[in-house]
C-alpha atoms as a PDB file:
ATOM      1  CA  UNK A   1      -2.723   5.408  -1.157  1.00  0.00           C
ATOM      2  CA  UNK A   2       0.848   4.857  -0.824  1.00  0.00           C
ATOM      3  CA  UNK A   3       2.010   8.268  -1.411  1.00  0.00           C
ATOM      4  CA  UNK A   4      -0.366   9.497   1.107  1.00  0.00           C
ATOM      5  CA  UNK A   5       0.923   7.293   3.979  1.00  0.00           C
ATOM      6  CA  UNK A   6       4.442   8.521   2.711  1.00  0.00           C
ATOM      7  CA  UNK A   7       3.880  12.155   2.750  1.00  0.00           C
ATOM      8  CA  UNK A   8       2.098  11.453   6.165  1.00  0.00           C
ATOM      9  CA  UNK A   9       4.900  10.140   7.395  1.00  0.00           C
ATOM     10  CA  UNK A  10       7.441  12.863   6.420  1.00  0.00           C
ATOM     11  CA  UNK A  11       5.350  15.956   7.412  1.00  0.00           C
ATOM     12  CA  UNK A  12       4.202  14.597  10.836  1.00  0.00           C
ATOM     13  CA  UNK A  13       8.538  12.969  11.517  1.00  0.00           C
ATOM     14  CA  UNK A  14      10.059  15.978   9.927  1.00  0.00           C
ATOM     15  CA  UNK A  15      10.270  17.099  13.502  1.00  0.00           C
ATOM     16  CA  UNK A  16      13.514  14.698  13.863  1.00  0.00           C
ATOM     17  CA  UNK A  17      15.387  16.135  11.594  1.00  0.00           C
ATOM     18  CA  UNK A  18      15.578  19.499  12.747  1.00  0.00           C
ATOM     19  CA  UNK A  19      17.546  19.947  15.790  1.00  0.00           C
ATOM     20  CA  UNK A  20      15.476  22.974  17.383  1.00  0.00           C
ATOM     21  CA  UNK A  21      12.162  21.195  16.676  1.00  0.00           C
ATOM     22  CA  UNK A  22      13.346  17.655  17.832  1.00  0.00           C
ATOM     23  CA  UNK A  23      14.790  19.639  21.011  1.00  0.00           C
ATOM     24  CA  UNK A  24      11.688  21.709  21.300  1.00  0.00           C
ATOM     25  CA  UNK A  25       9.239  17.947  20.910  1.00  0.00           C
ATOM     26  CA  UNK A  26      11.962  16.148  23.468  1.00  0.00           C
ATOM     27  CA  UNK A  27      11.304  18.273  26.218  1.00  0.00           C
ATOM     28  CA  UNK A  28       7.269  18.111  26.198  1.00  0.00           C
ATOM     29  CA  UNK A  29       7.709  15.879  29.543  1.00  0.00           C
ATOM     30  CA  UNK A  30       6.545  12.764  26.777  1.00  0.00           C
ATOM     31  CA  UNK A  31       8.922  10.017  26.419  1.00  0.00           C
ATOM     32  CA  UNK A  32       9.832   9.460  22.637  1.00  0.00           C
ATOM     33  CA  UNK A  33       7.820   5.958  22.617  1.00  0.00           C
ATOM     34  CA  UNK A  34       4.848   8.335  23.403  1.00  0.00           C
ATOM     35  CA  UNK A  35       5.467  10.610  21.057  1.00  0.00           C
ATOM     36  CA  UNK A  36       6.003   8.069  18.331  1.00  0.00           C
ATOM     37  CA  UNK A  37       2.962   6.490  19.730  1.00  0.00           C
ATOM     38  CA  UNK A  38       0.709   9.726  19.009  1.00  0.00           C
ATOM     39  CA  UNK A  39       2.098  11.310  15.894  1.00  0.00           C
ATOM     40  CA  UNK A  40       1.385   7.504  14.418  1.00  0.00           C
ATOM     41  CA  UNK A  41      -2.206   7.285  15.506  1.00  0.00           C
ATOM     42  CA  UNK A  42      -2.883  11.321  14.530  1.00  0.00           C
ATOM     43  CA  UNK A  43      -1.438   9.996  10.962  1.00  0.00           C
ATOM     44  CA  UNK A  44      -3.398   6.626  10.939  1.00  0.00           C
ATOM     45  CA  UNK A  45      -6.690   8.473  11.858  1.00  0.00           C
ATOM     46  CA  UNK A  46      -5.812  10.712   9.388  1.00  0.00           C
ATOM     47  CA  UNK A  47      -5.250   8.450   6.638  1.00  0.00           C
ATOM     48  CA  UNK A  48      -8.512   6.381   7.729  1.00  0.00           C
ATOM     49  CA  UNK A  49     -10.842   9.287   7.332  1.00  0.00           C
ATOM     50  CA  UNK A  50      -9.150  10.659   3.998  1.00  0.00           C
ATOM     51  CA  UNK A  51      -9.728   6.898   2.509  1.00  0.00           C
ATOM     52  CA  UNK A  52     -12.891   6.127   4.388  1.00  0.00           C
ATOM     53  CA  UNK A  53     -14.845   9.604   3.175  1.00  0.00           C
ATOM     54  CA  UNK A  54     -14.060   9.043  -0.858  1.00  0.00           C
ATOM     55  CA  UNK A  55     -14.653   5.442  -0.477  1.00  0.00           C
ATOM     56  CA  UNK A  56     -18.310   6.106   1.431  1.00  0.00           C
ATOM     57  CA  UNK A  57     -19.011   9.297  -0.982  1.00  0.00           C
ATOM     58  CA  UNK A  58     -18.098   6.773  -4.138  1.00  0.00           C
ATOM     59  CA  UNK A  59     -20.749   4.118  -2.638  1.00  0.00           C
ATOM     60  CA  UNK A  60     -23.100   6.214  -1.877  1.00  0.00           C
ATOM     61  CA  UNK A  61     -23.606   7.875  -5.383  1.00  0.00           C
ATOM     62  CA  UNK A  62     -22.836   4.634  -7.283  1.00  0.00           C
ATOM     63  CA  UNK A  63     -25.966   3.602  -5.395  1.00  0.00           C
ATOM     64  CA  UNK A  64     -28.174   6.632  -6.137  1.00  0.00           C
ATOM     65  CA  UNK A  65     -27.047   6.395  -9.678  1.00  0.00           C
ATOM     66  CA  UNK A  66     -27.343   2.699 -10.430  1.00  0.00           C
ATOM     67  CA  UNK A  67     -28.988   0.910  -7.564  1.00  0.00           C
ATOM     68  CA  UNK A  68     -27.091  -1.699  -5.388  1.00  0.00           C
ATOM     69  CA  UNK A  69     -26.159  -5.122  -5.742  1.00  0.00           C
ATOM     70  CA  UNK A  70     -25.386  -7.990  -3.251  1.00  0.00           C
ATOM     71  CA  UNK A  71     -21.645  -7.934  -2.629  1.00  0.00           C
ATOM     72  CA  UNK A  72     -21.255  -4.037  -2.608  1.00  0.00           C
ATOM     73  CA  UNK A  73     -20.791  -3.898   1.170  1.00  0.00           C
ATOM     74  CA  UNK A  74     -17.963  -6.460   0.695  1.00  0.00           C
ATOM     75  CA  UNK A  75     -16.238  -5.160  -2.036  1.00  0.00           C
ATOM     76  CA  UNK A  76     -16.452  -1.455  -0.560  1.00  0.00           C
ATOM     77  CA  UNK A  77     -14.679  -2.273   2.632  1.00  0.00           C
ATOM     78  CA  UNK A  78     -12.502  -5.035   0.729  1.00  0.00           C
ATOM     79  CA  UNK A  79     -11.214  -1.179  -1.372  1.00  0.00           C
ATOM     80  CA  UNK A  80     -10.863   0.302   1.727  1.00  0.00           C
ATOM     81  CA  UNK A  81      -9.015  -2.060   3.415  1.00  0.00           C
ATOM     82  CA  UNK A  82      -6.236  -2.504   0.940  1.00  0.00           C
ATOM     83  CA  UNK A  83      -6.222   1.778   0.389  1.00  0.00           C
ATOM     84  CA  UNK A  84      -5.842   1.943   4.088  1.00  0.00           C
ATOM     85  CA  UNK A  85      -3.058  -0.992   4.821  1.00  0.00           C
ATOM     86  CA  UNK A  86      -1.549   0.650   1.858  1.00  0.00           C
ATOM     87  CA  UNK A  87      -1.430   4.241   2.762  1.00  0.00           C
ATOM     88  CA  UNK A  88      -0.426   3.105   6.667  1.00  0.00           C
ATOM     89  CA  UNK A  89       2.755   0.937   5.345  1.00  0.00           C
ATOM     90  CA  UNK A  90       3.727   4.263   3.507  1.00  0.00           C
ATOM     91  CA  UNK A  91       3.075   6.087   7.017  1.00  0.00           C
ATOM     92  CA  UNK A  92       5.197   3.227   8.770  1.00  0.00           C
ATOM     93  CA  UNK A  93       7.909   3.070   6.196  1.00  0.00           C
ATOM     94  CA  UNK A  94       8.391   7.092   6.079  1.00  0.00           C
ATOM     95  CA  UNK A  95       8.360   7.596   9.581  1.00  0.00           C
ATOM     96  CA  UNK A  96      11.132   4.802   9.858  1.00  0.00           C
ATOM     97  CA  UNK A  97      12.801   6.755   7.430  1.00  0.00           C
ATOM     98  CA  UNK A  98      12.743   9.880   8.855  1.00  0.00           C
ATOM     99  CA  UNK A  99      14.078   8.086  12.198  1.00  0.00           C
ATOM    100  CA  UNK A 100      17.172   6.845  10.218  1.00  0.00           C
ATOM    101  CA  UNK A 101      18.109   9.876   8.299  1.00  0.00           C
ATOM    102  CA  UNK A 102      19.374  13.164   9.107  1.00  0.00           C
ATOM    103  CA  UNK A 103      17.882  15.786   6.385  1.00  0.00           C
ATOM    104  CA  UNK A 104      14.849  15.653   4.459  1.00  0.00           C
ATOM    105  CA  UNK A 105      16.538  14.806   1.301  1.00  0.00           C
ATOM    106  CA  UNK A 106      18.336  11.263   3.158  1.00  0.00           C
ATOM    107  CA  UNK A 107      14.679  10.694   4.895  1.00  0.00           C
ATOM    108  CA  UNK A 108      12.966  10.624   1.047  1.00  0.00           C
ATOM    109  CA  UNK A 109      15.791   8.769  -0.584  1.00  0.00           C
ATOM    110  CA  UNK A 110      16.019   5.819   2.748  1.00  0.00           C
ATOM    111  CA  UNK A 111      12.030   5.475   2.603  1.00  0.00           C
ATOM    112  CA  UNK A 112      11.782   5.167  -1.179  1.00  0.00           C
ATOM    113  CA  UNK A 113      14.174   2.705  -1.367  1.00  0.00           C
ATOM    114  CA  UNK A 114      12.742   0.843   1.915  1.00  0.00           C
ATOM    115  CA  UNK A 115       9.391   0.780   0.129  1.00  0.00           C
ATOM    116  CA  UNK A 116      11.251  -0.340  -3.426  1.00  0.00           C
ATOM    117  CA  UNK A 117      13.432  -3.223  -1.652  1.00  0.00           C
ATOM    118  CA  UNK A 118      10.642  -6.067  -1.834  1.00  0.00           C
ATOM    119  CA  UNK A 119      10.241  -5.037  -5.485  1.00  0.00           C
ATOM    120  CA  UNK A 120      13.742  -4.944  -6.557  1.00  0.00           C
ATOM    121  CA  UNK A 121      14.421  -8.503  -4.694  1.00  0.00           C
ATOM    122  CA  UNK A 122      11.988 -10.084  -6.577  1.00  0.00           C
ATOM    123  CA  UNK A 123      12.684  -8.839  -9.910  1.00  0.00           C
ATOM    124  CA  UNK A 124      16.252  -9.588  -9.632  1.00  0.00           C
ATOM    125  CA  UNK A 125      15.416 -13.170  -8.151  1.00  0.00           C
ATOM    126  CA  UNK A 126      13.096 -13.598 -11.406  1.00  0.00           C
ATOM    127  CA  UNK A 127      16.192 -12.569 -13.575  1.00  0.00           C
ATOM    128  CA  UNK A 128      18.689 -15.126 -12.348  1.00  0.00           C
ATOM    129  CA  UNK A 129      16.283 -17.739 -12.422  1.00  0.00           C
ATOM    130  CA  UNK A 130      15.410 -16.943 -16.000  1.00  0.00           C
ATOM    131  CA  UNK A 131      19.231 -16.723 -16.643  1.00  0.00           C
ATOM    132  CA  UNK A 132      20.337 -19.614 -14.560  1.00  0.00           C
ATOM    133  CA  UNK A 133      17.417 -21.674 -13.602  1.00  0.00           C
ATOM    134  CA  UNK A 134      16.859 -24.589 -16.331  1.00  0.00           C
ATOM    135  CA  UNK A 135      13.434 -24.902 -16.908  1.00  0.00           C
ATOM    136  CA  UNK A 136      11.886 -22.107 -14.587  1.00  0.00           C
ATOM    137  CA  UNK A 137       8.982 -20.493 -16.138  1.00  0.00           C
ATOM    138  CA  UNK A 138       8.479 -17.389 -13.862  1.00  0.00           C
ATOM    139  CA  UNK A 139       8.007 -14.520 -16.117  1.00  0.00           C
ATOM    140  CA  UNK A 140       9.090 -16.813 -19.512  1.00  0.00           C
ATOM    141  CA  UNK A 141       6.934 -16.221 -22.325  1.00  0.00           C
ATOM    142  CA  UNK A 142       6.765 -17.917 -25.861  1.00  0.00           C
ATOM    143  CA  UNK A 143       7.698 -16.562 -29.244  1.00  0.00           C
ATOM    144  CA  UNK A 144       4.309 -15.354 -29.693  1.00  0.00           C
ATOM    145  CA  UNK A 145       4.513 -13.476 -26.471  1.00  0.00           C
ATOM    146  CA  UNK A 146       1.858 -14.696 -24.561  1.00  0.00           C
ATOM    147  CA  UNK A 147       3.177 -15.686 -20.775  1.00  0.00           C
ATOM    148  CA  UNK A 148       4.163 -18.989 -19.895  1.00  0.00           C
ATOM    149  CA  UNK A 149       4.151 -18.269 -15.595  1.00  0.00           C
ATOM    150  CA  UNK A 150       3.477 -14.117 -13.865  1.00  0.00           C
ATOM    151  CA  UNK A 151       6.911 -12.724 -13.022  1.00  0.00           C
ATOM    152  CA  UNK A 152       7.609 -13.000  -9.066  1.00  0.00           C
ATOM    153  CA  UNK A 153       6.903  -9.449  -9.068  1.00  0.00           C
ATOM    154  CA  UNK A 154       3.434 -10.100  -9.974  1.00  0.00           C
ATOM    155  CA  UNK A 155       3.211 -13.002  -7.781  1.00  0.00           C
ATOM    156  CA  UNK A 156       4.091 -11.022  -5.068  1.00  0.00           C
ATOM    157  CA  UNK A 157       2.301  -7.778  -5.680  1.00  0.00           C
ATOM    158  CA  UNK A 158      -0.117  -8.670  -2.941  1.00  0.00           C
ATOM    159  CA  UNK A 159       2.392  -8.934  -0.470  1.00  0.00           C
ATOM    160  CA  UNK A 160       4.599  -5.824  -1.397  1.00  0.00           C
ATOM    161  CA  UNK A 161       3.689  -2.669  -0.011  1.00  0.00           C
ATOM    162  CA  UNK A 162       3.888  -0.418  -2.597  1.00  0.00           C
ATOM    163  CA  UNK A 163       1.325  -2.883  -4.546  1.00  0.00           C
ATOM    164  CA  UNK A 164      -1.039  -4.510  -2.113  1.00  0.00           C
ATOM    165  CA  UNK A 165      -3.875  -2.329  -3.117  1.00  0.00           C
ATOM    166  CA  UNK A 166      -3.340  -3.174  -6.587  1.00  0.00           C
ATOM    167  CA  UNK A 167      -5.303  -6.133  -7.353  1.00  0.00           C
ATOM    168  CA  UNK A 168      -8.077  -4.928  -5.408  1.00  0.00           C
ATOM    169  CA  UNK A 169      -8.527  -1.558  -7.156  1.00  0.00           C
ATOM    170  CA  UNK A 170      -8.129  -3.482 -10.011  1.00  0.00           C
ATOM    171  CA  UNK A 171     -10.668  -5.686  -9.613  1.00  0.00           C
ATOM    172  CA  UNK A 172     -13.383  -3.993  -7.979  1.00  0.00           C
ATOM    173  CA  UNK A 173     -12.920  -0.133  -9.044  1.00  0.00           C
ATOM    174  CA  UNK A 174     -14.556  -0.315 -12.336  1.00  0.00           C
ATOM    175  CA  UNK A 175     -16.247  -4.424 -12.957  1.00  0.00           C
ATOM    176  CA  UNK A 176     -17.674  -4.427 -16.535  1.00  0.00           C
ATOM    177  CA  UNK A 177     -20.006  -6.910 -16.209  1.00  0.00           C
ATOM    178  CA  UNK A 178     -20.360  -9.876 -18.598  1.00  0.00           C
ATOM    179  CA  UNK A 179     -23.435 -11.716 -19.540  1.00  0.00           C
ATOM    180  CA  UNK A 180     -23.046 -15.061 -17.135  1.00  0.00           C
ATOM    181  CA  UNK A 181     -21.046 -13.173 -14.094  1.00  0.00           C
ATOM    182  CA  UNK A 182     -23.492 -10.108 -12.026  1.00  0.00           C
ATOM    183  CA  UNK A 183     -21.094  -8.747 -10.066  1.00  0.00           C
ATOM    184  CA  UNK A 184     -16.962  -9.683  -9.166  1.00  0.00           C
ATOM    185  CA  UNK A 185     -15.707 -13.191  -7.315  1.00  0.00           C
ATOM    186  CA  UNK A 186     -15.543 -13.089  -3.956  1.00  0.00           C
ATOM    187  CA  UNK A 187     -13.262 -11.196  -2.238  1.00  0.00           C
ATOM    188  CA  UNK A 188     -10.032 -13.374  -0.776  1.00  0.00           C
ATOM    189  CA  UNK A 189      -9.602 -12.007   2.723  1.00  0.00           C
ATOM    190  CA  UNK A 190      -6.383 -13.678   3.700  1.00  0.00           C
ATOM    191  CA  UNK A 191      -4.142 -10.892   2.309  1.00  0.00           C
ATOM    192  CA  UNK A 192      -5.847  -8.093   4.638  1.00  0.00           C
ATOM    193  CA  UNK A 193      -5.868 -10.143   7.539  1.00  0.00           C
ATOM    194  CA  UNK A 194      -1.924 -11.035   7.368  1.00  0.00           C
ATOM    195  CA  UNK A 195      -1.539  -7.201   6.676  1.00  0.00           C
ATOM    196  CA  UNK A 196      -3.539  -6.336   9.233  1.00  0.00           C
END
């Protein structure tokens, strides 16, 4: 989903980092808010149909196939959600890349690390604590390797968005179903909503 929204971004900003084509897109008689404005909507829409159409496809056949079950509807647009938010925060990110570099090359290398920075804070943060924090059990784990706390990486997966769509792919992609649980726990809507 990510990559998507990031390859989105590049091909449809590209524009900016070619001096005849950013001359050529300056003079339309659009100012460069509406510009902006438009190439992000043409990429959003974009992104919205290429995650809505496999998720709709996937529902559909799962329900020829196997028959329906009560929170389907929920955990379908719970899927889509996350791949959207995530692929539009690579489309976001990218473009704001491509608006702070100057070749293609300084466009890929600002948004990938834009997109890694959340990441990278948190796992350094979780390695001085380990190292300097007495007591701090965030990513400890005992001699027989079993973990004590998740790492603040993991804690903050949701929140990250390179990972946001994690948890939820994870969790509703493929359920094996036990004996004593139908289908998966309800789906926690407070992430999506403080994406959205």
């Amino acid at each position: 989903g990510f990559l998507a929204g990031a390859a989105s971004g590049l091909s449809l900003f590209s524009f900016v980092l070619d001096r005849r084509r950013s001359a050529f897109y300056f003079s339309l008689g659009l100012s460069r808010a509406q510009l902006y404005i438009i190439r992000i909507t043409a990429g959003a829409l974009t992104l919205f149909a290429v995650t809505a159409i496999p998720v709709a496809v996937s529902v559909i056949l799962n329900i020829k196939a196997l028959g329906g079950y009560e929170g389907m509807p929920a955990y379908a647009a719970a899927f889509f959600t996350a791949l959207f938010l995530q692929s539009l925060c690579g489309l976001l990110i990218f473009a704001a890349a491509c608006q702070l570099a100057g070749t293609i090359q300084e466009a890929l290398l600002a948004g990938a690390t834009l997109a890694a920075a959340p990441s990278v804070c948190a796992f350094f943060i979780n390695a001085l604590m380990k190292n300097f924090t007495w007591g701090n059990t965030f990513g400890a784990s005992t001699y027989a390797m079993a973990e004590v706390r998740p790492s603040l990486i993991k804690l903050t997966a949701d929140w990250n968005p390179v990972f946001m769509a994690q948890s939820s792919m994870e969790k509703y992609n493929s359920f094996s179903r036990e004996m004593s649980q139908t289908y998966p726990d309800a789906v926690h809507t407070a992430p999506f909503l403080i994406w959205i």
